[in-house]
N, C-alpha and C. Protein backbone atom coordinates (compact mmCIF):
# COMPACT_ATOMS: atom_id res chain seq x y z
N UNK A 1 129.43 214.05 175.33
CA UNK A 1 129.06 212.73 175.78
C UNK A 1 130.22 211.80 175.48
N UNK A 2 130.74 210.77 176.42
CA UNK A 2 132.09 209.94 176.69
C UNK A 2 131.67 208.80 176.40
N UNK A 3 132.23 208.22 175.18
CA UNK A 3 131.85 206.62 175.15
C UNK A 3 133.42 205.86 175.14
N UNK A 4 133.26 205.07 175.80
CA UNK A 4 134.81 204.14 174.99
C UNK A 4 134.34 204.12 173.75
N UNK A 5 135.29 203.71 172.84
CA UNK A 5 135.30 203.21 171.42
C UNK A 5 135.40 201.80 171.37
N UNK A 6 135.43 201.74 172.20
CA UNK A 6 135.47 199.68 172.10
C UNK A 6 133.89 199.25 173.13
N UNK A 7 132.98 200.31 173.84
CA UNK A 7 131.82 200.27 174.07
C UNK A 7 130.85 200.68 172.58
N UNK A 8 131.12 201.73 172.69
CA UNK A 8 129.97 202.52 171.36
C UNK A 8 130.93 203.53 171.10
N UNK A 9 131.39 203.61 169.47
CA UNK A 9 132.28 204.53 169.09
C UNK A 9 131.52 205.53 167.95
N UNK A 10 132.01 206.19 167.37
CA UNK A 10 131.14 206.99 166.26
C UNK A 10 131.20 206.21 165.06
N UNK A 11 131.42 205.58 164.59
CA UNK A 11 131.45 204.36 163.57
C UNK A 11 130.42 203.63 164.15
N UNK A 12 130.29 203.19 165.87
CA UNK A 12 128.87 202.18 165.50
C UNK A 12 127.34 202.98 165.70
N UNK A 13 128.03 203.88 166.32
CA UNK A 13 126.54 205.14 166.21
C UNK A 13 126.20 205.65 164.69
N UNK A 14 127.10 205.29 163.47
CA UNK A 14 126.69 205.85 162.39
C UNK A 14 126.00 204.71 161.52
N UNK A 15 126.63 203.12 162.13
CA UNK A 15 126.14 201.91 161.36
C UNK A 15 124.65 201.95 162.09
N UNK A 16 124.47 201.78 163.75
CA UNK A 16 123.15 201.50 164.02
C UNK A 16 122.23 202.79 163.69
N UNK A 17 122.62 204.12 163.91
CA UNK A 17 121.81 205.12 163.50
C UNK A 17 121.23 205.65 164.80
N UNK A 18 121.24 204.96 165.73
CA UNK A 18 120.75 205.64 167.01
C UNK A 18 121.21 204.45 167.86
N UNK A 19 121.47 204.62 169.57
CA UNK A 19 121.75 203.92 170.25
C UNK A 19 120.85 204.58 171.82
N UNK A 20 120.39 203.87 172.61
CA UNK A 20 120.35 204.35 174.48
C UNK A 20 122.09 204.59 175.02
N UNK A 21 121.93 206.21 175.61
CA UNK A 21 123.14 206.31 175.88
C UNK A 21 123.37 205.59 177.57
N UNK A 22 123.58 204.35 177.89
CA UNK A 22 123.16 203.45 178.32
C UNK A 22 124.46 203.52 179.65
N UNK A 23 124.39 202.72 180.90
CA UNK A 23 125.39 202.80 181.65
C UNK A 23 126.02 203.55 182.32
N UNK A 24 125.64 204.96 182.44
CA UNK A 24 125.77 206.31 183.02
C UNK A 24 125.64 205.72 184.44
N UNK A 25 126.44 205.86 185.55
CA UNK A 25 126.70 205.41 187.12
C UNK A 25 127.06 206.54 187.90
N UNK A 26 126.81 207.77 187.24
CA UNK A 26 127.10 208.64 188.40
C UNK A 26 126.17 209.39 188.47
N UNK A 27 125.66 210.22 189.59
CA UNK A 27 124.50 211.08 190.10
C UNK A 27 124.38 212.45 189.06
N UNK A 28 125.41 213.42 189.31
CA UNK A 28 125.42 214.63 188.19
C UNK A 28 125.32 214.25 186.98
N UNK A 29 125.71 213.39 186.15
CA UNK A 29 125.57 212.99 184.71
C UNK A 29 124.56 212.43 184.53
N UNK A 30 123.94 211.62 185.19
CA UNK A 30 122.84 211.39 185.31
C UNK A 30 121.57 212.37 185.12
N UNK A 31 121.60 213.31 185.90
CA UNK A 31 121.02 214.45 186.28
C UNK A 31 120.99 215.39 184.91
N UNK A 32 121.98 215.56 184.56
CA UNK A 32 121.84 216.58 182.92
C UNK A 32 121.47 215.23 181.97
N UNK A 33 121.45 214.65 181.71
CA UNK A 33 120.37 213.93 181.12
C UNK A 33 119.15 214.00 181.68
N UNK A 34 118.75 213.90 182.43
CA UNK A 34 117.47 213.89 183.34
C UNK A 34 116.34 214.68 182.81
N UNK A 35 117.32 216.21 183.30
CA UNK A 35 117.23 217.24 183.53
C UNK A 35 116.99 218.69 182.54
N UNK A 36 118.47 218.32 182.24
CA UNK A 36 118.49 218.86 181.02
C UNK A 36 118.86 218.77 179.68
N UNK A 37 118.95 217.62 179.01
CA UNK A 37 118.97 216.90 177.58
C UNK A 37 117.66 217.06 177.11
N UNK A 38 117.66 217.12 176.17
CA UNK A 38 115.75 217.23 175.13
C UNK A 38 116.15 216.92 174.18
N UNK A 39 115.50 216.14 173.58
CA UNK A 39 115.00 216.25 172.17
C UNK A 39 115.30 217.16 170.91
N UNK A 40 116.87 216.71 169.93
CA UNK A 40 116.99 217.92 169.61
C UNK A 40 118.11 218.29 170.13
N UNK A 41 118.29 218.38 170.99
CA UNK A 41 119.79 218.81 171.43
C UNK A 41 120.74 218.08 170.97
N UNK A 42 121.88 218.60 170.35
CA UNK A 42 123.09 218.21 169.86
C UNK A 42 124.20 217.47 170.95
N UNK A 43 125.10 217.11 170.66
CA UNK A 43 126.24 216.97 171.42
C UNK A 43 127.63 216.53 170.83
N UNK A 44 128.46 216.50 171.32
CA UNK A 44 129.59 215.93 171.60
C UNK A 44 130.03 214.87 171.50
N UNK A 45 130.25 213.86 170.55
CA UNK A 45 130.83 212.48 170.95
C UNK A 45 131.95 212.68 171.01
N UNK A 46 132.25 211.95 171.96
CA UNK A 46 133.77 212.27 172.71
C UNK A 46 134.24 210.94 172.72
N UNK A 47 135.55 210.34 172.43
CA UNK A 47 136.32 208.84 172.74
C UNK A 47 137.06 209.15 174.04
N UNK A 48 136.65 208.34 174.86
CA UNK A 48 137.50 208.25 175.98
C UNK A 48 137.91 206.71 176.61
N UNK A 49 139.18 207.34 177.00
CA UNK A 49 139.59 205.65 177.60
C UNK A 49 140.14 205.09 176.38
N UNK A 50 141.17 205.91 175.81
CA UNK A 50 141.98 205.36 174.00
C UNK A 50 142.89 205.71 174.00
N UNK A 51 143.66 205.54 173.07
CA UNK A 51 144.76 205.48 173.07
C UNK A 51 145.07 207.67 172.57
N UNK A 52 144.11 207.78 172.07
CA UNK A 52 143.99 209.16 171.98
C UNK A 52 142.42 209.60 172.02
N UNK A 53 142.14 210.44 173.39
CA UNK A 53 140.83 210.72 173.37
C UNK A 53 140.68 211.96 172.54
N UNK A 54 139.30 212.39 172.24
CA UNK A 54 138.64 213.87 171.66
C UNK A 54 137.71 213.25 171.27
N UNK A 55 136.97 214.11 170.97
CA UNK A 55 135.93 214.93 170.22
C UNK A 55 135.94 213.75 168.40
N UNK A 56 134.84 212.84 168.24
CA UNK A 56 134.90 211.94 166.89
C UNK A 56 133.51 212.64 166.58
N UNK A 57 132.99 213.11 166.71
CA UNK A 57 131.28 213.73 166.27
C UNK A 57 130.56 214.68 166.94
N UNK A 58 129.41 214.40 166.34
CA UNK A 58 128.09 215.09 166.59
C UNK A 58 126.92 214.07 166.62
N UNK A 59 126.64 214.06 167.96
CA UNK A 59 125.30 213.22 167.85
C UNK A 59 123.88 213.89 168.51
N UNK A 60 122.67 213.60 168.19
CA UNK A 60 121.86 214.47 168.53
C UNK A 60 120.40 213.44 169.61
N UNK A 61 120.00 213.71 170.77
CA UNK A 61 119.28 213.56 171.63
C UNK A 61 117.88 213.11 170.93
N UNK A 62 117.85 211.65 170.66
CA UNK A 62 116.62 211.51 169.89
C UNK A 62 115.17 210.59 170.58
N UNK A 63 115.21 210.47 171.81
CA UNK A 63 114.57 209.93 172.99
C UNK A 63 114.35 210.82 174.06
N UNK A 64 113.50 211.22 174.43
CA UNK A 64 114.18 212.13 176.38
C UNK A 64 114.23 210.65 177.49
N UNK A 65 114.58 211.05 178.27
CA UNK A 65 114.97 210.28 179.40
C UNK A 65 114.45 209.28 179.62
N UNK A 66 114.47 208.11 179.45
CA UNK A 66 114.02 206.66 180.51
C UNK A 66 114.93 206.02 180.98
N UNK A 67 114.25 205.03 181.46
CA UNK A 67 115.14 203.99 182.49
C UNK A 67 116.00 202.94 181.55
N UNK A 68 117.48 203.28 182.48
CA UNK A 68 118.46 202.44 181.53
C UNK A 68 117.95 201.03 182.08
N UNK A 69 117.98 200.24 181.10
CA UNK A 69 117.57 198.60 180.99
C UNK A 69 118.56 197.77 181.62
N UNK A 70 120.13 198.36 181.60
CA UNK A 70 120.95 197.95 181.83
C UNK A 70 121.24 197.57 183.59
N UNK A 71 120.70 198.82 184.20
CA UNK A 71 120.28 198.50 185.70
C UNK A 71 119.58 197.56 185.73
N UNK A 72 118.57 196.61 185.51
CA UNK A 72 117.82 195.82 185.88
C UNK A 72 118.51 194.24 185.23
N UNK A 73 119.70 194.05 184.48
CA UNK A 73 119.73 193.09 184.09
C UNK A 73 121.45 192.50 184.89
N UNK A 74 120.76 191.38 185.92
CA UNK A 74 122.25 191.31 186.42
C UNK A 74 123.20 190.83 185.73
N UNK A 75 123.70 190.49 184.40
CA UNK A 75 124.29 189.68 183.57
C UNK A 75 124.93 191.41 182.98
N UNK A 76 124.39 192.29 183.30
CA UNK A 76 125.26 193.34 182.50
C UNK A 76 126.21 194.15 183.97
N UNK A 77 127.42 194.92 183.25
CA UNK A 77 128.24 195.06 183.81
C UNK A 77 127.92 196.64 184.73
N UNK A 78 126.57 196.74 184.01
CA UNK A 78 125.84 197.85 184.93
C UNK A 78 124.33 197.65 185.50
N UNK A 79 124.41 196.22 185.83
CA UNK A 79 123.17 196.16 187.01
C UNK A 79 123.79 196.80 188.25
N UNK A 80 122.64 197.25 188.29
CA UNK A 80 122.17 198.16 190.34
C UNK A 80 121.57 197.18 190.85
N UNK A 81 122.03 196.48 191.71
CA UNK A 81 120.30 195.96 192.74
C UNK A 81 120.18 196.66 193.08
N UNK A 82 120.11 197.89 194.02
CA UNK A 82 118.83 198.88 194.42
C UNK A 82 118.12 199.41 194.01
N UNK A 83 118.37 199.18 191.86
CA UNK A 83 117.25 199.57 191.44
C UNK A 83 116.42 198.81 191.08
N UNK A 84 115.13 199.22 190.78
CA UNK A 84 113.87 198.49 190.39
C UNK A 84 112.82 198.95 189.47
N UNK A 85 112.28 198.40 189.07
CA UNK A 85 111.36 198.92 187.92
C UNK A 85 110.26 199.88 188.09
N UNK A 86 110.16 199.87 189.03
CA UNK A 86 109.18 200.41 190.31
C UNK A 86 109.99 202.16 190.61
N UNK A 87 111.15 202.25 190.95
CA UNK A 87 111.97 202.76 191.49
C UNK A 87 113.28 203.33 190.69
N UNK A 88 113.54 202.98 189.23
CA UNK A 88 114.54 202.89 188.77
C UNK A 88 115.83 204.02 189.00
N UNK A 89 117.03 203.68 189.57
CA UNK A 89 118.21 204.73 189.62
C UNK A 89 118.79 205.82 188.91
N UNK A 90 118.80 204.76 187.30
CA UNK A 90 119.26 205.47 186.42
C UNK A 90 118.64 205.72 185.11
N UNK A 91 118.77 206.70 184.43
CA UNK A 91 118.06 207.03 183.26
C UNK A 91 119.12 206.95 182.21
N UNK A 92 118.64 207.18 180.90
CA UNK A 92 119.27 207.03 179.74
C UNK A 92 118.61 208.15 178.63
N UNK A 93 119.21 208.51 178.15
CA UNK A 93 118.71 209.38 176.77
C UNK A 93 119.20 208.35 175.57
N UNK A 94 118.15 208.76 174.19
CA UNK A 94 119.30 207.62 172.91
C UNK A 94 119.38 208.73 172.11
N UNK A 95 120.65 208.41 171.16
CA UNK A 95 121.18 209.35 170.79
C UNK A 95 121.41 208.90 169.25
N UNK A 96 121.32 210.21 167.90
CA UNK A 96 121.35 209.33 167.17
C UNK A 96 122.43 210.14 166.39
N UNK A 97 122.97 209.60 165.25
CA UNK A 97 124.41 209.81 164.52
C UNK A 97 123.79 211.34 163.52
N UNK A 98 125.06 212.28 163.95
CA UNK A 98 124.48 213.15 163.11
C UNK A 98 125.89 213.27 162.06
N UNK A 99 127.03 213.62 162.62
CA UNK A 99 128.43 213.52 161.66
C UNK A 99 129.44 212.96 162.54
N UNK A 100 129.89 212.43 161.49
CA UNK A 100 131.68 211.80 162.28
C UNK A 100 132.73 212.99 161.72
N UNK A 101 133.37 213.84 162.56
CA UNK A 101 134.14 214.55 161.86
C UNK A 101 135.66 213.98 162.67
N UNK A 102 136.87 215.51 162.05
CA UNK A 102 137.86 214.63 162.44
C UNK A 102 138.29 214.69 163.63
N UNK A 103 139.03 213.95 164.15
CA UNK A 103 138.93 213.56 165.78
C UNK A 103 140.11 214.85 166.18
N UNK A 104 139.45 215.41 167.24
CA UNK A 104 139.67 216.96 167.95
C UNK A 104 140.01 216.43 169.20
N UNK A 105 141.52 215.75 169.20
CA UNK A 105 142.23 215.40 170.65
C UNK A 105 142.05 216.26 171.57
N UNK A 106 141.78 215.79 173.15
CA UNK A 106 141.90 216.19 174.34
C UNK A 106 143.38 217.51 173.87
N UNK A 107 144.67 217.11 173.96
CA UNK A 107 145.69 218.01 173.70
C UNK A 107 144.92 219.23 173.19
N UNK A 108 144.79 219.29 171.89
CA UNK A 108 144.39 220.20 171.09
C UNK A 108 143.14 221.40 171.72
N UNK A 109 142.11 220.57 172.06
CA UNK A 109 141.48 221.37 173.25
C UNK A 109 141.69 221.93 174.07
N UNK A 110 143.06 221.40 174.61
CA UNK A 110 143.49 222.17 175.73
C UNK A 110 144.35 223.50 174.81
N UNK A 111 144.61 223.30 174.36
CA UNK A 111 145.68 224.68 173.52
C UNK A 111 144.85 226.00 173.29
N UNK A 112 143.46 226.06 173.18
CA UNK A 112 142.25 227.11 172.88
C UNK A 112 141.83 227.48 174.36
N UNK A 113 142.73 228.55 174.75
CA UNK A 113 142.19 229.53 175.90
C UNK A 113 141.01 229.94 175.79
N UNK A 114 140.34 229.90 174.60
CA UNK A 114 138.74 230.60 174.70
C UNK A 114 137.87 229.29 175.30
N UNK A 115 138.54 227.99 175.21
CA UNK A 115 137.99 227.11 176.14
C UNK A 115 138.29 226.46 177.42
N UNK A 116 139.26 227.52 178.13
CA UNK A 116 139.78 227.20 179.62
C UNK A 116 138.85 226.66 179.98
N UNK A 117 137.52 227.28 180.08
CA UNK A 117 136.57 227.37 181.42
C UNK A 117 135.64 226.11 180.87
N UNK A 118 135.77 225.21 179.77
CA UNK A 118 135.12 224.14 179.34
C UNK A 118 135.25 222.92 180.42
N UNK A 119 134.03 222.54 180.89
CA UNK A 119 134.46 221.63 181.86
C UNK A 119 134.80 220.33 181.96
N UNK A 120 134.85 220.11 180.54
CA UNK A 120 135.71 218.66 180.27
C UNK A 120 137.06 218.93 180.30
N UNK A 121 137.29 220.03 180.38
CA UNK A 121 139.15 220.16 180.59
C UNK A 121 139.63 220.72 181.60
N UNK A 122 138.61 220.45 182.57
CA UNK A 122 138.38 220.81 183.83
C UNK A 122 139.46 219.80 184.98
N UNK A 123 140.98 219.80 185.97
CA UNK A 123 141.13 219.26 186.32
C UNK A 123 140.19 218.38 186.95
N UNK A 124 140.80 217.24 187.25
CA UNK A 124 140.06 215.85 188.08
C UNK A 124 138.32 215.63 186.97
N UNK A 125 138.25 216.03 186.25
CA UNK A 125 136.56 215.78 185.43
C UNK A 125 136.74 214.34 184.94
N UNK A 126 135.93 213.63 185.16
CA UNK A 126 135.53 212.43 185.24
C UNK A 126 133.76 212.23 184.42
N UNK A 127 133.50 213.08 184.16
CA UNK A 127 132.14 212.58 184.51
C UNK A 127 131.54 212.34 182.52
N UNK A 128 131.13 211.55 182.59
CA UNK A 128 130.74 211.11 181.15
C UNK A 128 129.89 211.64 180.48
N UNK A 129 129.06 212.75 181.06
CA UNK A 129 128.41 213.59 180.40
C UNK A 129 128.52 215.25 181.00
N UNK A 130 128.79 215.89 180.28
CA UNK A 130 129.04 217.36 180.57
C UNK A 130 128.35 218.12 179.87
N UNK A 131 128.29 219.48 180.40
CA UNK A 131 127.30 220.71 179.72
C UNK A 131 128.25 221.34 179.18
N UNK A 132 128.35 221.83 177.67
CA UNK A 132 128.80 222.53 176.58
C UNK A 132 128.14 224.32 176.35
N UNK A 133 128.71 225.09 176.51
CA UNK A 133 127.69 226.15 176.65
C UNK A 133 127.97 226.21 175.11
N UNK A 134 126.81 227.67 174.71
CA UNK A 134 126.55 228.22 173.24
C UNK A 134 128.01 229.15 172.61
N UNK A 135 129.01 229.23 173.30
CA UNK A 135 130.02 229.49 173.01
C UNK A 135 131.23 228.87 172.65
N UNK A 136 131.36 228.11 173.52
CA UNK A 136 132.39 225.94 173.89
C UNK A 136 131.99 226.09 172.07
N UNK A 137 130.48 225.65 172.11
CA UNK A 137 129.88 224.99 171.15
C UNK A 137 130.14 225.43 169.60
N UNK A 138 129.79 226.75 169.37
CA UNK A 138 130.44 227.49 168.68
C UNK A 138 131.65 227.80 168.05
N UNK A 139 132.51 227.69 168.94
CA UNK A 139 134.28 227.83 168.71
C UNK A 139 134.58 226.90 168.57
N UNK A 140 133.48 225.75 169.01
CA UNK A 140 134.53 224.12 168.37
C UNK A 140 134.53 223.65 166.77
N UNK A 141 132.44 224.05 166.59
CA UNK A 141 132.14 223.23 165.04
C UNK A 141 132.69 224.80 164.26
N UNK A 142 132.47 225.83 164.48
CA UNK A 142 133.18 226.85 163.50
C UNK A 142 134.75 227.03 163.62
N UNK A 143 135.71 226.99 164.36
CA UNK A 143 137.26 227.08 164.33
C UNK A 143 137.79 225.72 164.59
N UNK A 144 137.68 224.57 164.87
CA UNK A 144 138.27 223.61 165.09
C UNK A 144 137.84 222.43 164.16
N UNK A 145 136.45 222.49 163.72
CA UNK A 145 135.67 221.31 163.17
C UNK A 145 136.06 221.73 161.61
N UNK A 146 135.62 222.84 161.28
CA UNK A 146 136.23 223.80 159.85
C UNK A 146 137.59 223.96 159.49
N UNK A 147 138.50 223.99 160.11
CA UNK A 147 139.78 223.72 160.31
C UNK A 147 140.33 225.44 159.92
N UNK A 148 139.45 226.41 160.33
CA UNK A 148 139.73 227.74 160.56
C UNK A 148 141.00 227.97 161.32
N UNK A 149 141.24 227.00 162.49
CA UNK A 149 141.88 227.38 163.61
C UNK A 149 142.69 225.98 164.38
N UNK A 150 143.61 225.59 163.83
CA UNK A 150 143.33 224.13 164.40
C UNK A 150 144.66 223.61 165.49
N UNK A 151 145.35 225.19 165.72
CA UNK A 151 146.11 224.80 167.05
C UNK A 151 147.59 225.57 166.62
């Protein structure tokens, strides 16, 4: 999961303790939240849009899906008018602070061939929320997070 750090960074996910992962504008990211995020499920906090992106945590799925608030309020920088309360576009999961570990640069990710096929290091990937399989997942918090393996 992709936050700026000057939106929601892992420092303010660890002061508030949980946040709505709020502002999501695209259809597929949308959709694995939707879809498939639960309750319980771990993830990824990821800094993006910095001066050095990666990997700052672990945060864990502590809401399932509702309607981001943020669509309905035109004063925010992610109102929809086509959505409606009735109708709403976009959903949100909230997410709450599980560890801040140490920050696991984009570079560095890319250097671990056992994570070619990871689709955040996927040319042209854009998308602010991505699926991590049980392996990604694995080789990151045991060889990279442990500092078993670190490039």
């Amino acid at each position: 999961m992709k936050s700026e750090p000057s939106e929601v960074s892992i420092d303010d996910l660890a002061s508030r303790k949980s946040v709505p992962w709020f502002g999501v504008r695209n259809y597929q990211a949308r959709n694995f939240m939707r879809d498939q995020m639960q309750v319980g499920d771990q993830a990824f906090f990821y800094h993006s849009s910095c001066a050095e992106p990666g990997i700052a945590g672990i945060c864990e799925v502590c809401a399932p899906a509702h309607p981001d608030s943020t669509q309905f309020d035109p004063d925010s920088p992610y109102f929809d008018a086509k959505s409606s309360a009735g109708n709403p576009r976009w959903v949100c999961v909230d997410v709450r602070f599980v560890s801040k570990t140490r920050l696991i640069p984009l570079t560095e990710l890319r250097q671990h061939g056992e994570l070619a096929g990871m689709q955040l290091l996927q040319r042209g990937n854009r998308l602010s929320i991505t699926p991590v399989s049980s392996a990604e997942w694995q080789y990151i918090t045991e060889r990279l997070m442990r500092g078993k393996d670190r490039g």
